[in-house]
Protein backbone atom coordinates (compact mmCIF):
# COMPACT_ATOMS: atom_id res chain seq x y z
CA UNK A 1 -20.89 50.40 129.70
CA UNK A 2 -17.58 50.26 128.56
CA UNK A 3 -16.96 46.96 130.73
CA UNK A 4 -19.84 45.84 128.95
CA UNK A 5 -18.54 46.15 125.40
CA UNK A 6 -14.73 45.16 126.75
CA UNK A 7 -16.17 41.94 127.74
CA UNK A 8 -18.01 41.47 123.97
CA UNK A 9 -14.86 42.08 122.35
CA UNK A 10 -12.65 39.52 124.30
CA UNK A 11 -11.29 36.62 121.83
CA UNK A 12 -11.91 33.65 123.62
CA UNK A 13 -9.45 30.24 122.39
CA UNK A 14 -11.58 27.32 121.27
CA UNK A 15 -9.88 25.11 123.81
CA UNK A 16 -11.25 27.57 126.56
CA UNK A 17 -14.84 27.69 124.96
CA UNK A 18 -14.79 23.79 124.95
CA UNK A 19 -13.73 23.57 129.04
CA UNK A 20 -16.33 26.09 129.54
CA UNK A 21 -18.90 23.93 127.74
CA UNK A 22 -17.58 21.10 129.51
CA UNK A 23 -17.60 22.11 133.52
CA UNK A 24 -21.54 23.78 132.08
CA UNK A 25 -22.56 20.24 131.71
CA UNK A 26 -21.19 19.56 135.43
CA UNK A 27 -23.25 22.46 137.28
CA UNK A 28 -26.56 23.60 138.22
CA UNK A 29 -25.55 27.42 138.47
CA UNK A 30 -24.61 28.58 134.92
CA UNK A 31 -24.67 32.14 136.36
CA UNK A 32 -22.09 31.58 138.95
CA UNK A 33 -19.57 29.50 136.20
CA UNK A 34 -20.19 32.52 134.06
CA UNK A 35 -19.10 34.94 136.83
CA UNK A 36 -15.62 32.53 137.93
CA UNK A 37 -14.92 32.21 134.00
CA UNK A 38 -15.71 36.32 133.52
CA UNK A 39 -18.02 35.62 130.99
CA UNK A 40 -20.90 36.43 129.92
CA UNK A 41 -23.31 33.30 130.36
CA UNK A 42 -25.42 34.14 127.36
CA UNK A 43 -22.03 33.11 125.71
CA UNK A 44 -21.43 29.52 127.71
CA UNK A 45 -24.91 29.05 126.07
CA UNK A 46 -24.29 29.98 122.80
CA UNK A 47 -21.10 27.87 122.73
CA UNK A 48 -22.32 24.89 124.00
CA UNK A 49 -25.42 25.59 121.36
CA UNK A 50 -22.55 25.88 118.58
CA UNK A 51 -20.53 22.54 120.18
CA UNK A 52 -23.80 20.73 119.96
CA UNK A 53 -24.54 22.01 116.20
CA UNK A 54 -20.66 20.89 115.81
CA UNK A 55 -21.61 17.50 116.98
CA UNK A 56 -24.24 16.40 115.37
CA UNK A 57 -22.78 17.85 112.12
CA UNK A 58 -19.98 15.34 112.65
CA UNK A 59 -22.48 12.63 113.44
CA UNK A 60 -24.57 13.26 110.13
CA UNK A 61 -20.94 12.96 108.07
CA UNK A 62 -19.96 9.48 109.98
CA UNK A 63 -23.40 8.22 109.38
CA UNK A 64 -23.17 9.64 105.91
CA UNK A 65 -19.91 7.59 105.41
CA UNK A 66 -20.83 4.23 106.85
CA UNK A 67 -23.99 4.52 104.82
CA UNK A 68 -21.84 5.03 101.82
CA UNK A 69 -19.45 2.26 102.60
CA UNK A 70 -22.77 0.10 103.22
CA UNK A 71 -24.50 1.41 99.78
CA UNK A 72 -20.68 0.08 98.16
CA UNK A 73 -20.55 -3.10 99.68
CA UNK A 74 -23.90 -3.50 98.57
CA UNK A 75 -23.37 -2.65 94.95
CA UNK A 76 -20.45 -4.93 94.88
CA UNK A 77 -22.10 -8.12 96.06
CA UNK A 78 -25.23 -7.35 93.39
CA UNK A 79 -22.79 -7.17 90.61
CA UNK A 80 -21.35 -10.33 92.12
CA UNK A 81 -24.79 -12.31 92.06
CA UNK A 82 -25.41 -10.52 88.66
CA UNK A 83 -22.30 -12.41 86.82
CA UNK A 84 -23.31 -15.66 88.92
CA UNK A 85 -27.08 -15.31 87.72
CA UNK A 86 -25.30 -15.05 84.08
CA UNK A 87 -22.58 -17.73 84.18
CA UNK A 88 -25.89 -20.03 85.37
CA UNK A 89 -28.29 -19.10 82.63
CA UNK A 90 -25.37 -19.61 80.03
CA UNK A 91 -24.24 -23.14 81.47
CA UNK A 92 -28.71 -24.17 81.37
CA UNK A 93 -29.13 -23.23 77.70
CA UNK A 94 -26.08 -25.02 76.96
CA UNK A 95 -27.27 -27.97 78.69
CA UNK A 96 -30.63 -28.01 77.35
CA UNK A 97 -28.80 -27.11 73.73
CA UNK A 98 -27.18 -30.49 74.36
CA UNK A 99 -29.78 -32.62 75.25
CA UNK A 100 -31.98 -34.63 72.44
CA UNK A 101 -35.07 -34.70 71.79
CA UNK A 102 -37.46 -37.74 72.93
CA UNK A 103 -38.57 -39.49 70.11
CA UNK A 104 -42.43 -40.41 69.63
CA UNK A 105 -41.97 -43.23 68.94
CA UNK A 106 -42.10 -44.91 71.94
CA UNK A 107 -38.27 -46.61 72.50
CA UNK A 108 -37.74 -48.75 75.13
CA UNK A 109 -35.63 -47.69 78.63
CA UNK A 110 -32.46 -49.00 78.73
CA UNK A 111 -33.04 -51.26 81.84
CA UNK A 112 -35.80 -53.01 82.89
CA UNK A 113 -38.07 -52.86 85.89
CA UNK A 114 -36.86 -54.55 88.87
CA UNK A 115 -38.40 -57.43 89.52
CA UNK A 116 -39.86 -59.06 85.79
């Protein structure tokens, strides 16, 4: 027993817990690494559980940040198109401010059909 609750109390270094993790994903006999690393090997599963966990936290947060940079870009390139849309409507109503009315009267075109 007292083996038993020396081994629980051992401080293991996170540099050790990640080699352990690593040579787990090179074997078939967790029980055997467990035994030549003098650990227990319901602890070489719990760390590798807790380096996976690790992982995919630091996956979520890089996904997380290129989806931010993506959601910026985006907002950028709308406000862009935004002040284009703008400068375009402007520059049409001054064009059609600009431009006289057809009489009724029927005026002749300025040249003459080709031809006659």
């Amino acid at each position: 027993m007292a083996k038993q609750r020396e081994r629980k109390q051992k401080k293991y270094t996170e540099e050790f817990r990640r080699q352990a993790v690593e040579r787990m994903k090179g074997t078939n006999n967790v029980k055997a690494l467990a035994r030549e690393l003098g650990v227990d090997r319901h602890s070489l599963y719990d760390w590798r559980k807790r380096a996976a966990d690790l992982s995919d936290r630091r996956s979520a947060n890089g996904q997380r940040s290129k989806q931010e940079k993506e959601n910026k870009e985006l907002k950028r390139l709308l406000a862009e198109k935004t002040l284009e849309v703008d400068f375009f409507r402007g520059a049409l109503q001054k064009v059609a401010a600009r431009r006289q009315p057809s009489s009724a009267n029927g005026e002749t075109a300025s040249t003459t059909k080709s031809g006659k």
